[in-house]
N, C-alpha and C. Protein backbone atom coordinates (compact mmCIF):
# COMPACT_ATOMS: atom_id res chain seq x y z
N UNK A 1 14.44 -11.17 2.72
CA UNK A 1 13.22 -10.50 3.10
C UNK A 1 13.07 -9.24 2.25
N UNK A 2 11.42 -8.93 2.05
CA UNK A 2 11.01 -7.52 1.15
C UNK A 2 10.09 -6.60 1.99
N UNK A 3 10.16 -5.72 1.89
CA UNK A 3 9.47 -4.54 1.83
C UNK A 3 8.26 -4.25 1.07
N UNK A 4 7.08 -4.95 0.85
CA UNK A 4 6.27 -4.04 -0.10
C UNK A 4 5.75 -3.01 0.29
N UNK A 5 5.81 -2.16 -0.16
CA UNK A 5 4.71 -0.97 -0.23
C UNK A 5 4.16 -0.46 -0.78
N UNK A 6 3.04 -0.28 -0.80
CA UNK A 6 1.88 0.04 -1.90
C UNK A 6 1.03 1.26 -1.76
N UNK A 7 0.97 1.81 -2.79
CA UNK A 7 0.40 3.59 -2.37
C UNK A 7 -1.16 2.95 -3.14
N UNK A 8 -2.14 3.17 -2.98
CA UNK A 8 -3.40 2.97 -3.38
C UNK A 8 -4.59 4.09 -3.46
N UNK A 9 -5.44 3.54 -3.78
CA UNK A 9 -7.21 4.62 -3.44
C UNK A 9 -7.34 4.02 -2.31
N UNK A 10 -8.02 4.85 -1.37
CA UNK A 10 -8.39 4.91 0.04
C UNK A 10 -9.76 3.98 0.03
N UNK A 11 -10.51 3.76 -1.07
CA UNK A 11 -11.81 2.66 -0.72
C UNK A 11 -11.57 1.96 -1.41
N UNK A 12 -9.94 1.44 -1.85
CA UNK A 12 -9.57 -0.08 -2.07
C UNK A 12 -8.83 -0.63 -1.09
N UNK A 13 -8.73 0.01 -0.39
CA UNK A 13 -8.31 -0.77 0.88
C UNK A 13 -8.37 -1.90 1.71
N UNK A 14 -10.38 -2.29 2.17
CA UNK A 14 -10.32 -3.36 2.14
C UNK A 14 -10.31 -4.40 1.20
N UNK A 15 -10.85 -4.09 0.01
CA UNK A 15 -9.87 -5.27 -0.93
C UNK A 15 -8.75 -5.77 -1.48
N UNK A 16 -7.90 -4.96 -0.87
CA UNK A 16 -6.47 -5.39 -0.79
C UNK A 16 -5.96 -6.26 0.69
N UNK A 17 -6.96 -5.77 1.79
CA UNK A 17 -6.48 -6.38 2.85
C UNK A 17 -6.89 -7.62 2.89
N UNK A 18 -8.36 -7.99 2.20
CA UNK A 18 -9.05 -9.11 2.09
C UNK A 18 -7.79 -9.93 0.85
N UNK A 19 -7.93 -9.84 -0.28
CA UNK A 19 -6.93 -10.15 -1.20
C UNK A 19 -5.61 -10.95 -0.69
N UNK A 20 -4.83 -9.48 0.36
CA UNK A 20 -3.66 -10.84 1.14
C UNK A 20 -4.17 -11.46 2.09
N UNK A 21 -4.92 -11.32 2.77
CA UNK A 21 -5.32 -11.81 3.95
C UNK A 21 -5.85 -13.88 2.93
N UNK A 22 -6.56 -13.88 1.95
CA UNK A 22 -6.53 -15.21 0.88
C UNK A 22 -5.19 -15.43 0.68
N UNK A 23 -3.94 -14.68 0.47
CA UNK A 23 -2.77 -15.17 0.02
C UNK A 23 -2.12 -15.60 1.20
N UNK A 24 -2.32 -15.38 2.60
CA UNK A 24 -2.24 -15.93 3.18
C UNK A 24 -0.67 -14.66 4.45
N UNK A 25 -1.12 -13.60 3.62
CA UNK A 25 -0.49 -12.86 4.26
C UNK A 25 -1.17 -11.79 5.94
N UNK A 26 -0.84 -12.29 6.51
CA UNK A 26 -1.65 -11.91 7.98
C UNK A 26 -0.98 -10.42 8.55
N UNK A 27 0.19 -9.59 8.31
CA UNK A 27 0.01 -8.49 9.30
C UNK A 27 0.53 -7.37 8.14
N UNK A 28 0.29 -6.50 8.37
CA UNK A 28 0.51 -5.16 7.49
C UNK A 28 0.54 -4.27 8.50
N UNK A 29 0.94 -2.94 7.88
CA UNK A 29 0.60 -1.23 8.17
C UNK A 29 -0.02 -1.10 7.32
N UNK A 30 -0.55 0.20 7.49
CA UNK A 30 -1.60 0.96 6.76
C UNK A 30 -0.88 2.59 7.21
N UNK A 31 -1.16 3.79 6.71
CA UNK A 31 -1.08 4.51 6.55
C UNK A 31 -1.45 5.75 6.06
N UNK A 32 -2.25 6.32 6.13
CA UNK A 32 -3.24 7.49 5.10
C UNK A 32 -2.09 8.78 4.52
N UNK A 33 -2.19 9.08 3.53
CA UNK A 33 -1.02 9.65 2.97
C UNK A 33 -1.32 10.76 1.69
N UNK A 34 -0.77 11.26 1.32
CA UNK A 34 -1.51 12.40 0.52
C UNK A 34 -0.17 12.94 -0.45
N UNK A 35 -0.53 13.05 -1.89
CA UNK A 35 0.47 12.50 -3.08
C UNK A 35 -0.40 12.79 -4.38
N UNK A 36 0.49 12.65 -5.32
CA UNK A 36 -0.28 13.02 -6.70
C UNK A 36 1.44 12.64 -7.62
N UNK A 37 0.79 12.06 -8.75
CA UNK A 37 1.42 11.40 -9.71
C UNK A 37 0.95 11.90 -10.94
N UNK A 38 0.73 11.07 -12.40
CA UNK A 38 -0.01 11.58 -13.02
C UNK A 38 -1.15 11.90 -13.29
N UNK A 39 -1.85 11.36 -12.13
CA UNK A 39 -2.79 11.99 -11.80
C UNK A 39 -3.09 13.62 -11.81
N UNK A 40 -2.12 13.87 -10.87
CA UNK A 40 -2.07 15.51 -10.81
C UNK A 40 -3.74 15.57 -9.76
N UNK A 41 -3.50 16.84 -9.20
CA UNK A 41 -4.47 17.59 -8.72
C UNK A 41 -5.93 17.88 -9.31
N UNK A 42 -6.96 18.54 -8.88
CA UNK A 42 -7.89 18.88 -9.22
C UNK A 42 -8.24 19.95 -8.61
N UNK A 43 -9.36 20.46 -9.19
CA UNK A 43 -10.44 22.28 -8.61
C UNK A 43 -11.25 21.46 -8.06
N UNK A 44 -11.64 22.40 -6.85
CA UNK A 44 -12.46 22.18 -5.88
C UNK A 44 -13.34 24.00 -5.54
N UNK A 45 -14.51 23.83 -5.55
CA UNK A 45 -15.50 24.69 -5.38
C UNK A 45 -15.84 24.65 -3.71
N UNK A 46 -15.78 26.03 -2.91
CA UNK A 46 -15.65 25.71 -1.10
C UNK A 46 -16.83 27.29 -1.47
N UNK A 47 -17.60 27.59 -0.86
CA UNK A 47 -18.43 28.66 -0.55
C UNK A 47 -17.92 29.71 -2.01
N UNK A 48 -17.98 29.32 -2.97
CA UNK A 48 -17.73 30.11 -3.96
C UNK A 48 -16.85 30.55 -4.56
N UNK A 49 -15.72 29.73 -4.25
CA UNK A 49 -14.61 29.90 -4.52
C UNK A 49 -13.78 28.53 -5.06
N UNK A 50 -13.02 28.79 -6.01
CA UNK A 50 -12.24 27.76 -6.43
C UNK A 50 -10.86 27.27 -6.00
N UNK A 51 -10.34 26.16 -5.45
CA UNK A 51 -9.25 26.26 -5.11
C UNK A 51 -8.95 25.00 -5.89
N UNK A 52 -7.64 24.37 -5.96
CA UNK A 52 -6.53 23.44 -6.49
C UNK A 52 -6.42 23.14 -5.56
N UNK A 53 -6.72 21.60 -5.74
CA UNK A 53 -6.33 20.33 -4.84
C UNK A 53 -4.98 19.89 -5.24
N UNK A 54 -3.70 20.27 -4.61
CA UNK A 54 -2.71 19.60 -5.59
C UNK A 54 -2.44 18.05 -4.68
N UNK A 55 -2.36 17.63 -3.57
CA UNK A 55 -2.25 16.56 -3.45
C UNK A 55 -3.95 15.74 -3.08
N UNK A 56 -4.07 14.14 -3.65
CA UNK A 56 -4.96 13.34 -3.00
C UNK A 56 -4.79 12.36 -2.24
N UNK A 57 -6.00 12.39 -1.72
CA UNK A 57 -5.69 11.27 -0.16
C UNK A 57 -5.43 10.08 -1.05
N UNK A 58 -4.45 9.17 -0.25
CA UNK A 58 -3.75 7.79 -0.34
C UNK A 58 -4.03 6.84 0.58
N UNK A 59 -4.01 5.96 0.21
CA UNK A 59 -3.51 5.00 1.61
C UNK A 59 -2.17 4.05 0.95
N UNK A 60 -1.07 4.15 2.09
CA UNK A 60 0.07 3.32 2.18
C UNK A 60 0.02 1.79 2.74
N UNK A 61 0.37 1.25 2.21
CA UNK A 61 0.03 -0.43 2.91
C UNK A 61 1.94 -0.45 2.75
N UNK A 62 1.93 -1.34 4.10
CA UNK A 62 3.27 -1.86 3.82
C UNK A 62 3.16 -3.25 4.54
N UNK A 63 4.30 -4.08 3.70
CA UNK A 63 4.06 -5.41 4.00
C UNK A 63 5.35 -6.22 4.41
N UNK A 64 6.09 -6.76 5.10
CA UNK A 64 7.38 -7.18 5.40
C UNK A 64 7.04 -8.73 5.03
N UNK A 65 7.98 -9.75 4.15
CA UNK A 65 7.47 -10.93 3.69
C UNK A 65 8.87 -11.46 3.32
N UNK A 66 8.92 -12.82 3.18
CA UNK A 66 9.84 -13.20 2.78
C UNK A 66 9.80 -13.56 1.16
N UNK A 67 11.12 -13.63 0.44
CA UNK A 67 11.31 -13.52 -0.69
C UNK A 67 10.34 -14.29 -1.52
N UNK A 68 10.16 -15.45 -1.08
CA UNK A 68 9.22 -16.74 -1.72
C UNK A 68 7.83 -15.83 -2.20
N UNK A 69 7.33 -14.94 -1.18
CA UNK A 69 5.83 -14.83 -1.38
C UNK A 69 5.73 -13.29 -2.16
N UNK A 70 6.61 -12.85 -2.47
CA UNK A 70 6.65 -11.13 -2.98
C UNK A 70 5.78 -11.42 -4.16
N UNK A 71 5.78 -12.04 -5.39
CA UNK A 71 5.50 -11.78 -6.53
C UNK A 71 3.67 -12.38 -5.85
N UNK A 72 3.52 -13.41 -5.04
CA UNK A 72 1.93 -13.69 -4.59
C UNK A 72 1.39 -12.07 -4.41
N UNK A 73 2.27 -11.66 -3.65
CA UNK A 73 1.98 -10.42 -2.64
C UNK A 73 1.60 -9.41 -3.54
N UNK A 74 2.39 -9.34 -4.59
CA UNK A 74 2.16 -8.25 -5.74
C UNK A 74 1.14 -8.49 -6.66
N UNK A 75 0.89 -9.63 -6.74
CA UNK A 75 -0.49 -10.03 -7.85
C UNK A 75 -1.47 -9.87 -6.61
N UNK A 76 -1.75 -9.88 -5.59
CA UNK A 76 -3.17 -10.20 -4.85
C UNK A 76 -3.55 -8.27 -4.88
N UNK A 77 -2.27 -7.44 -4.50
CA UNK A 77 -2.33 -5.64 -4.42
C UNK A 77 -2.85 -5.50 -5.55
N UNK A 78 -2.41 -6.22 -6.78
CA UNK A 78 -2.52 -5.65 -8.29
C UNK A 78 -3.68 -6.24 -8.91
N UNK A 79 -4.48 -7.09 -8.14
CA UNK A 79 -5.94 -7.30 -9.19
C UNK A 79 -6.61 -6.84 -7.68
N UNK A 80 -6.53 -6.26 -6.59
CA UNK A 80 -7.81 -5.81 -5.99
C UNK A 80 -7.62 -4.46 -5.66
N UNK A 81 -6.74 -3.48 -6.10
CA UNK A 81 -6.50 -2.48 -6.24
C UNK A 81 -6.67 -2.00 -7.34
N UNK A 82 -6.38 -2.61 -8.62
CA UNK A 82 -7.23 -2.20 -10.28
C UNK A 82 -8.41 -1.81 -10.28
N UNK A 83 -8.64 -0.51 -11.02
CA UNK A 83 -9.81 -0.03 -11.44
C UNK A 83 -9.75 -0.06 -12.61
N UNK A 84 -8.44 0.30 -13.28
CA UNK A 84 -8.38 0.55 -14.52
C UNK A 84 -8.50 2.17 -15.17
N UNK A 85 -8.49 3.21 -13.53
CA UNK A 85 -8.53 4.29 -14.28
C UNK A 85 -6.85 5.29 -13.86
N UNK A 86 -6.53 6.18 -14.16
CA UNK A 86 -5.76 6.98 -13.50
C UNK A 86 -5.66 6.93 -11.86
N UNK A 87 -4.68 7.23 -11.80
CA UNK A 87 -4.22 7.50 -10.14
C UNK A 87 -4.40 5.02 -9.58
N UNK A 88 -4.11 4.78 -9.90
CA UNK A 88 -4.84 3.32 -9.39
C UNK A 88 -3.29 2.98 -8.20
N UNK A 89 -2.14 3.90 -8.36
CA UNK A 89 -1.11 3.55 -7.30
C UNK A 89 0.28 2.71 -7.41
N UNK A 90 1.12 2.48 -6.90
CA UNK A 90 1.93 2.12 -6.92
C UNK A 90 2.42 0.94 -6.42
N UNK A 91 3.44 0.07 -6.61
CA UNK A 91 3.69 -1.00 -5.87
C UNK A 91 5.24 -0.77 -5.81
N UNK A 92 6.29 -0.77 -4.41
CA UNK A 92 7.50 -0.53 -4.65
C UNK A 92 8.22 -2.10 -3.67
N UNK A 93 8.90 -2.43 -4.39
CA UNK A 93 9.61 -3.61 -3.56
C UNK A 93 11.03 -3.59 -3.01
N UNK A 94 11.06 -2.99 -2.00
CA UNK A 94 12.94 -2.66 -1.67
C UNK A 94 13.13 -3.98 -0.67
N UNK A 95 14.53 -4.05 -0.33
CA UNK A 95 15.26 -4.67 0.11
C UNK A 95 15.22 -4.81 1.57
N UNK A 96 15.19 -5.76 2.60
CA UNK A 96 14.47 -5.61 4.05
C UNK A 96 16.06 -6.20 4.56
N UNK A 97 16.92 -5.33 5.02
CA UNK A 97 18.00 -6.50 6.47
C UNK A 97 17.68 -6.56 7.41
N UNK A 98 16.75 -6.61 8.12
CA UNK A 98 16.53 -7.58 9.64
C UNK A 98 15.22 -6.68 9.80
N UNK A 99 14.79 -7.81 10.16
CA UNK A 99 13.22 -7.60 11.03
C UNK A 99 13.54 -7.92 12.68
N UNK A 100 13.16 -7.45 13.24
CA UNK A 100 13.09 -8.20 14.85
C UNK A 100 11.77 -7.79 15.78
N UNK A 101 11.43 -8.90 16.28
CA UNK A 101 10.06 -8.89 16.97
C UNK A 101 10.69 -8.49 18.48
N UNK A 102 10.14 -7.12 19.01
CA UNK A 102 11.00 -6.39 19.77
C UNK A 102 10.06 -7.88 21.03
N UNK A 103 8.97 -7.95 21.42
CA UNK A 103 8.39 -8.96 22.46
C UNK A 103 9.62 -10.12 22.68
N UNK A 104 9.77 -10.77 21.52
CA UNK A 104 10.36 -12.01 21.77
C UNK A 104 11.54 -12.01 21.37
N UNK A 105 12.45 -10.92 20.57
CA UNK A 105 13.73 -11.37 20.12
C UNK A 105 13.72 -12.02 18.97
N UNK A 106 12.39 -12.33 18.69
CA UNK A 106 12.83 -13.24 17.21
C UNK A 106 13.52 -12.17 16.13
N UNK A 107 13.97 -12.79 14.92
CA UNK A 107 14.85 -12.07 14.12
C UNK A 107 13.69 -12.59 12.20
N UNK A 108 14.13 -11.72 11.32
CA UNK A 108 14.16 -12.00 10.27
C UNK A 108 12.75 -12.86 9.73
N UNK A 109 12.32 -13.76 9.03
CA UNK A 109 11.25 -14.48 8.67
C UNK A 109 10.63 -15.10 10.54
N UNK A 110 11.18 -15.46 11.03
CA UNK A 110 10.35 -15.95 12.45
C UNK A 110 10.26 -14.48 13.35
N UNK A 111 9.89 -13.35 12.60
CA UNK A 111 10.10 -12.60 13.20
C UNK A 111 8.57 -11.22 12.80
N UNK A 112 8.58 -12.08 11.60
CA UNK A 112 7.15 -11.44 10.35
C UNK A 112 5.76 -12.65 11.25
């Protein structure tokens, strides 16, 4: 089992959920989150004044899946999350030991 998690733009969201939801991936988190990469920050103008934005809003998706479907999982994030400009996000794939569905006891893949 994997872990994806994916840092994104906040109004690609539903096309990433739509995207797995075709690959056939049915439950996620979501998360709103706030971060800067090479992106970096920006100026922001408030009643006349300038301030530095150093972090921007995110959204976190995370996805628990079994090994078979990770690389589906990563192509469906990675063409409906592309813009093609700066900041477009991250995809991280770590290592999952046990899932358990606290309702039923299930464990591991019968458990996603």
């Amino acid at each position: 089992m994997k872990l994806i998690t994916a840092i994104i733009k906040p109004f690609k969201l539903d096309d990433v959920r739509e995207a797995l939801a075709e690959a056939g991936i049915t439950g996620l988190t979501v998360t709103e989150v706030k971060g800067f990469g090479r992106q970096k920050g920006h100026t922001e103008l408030y009643r006349g004044a300038e301030y530095v934005v150093d972090f921007l809003p995110k959204v976190k998706v995370e996805i628990a899946v079994a090994e078979a479907v990770v690389e589906t999982c990563i192509e469906a994030i990675t063409k409906a999350a592309r813009t093609g400009k700066i900041g477009d996000g991250k995809i991280f794939v770590t290592p999952l030991e046990q899932v358990v569905r606290i309702r039923t006891g299930d464990v591991n893949e019968a458990a996603v």
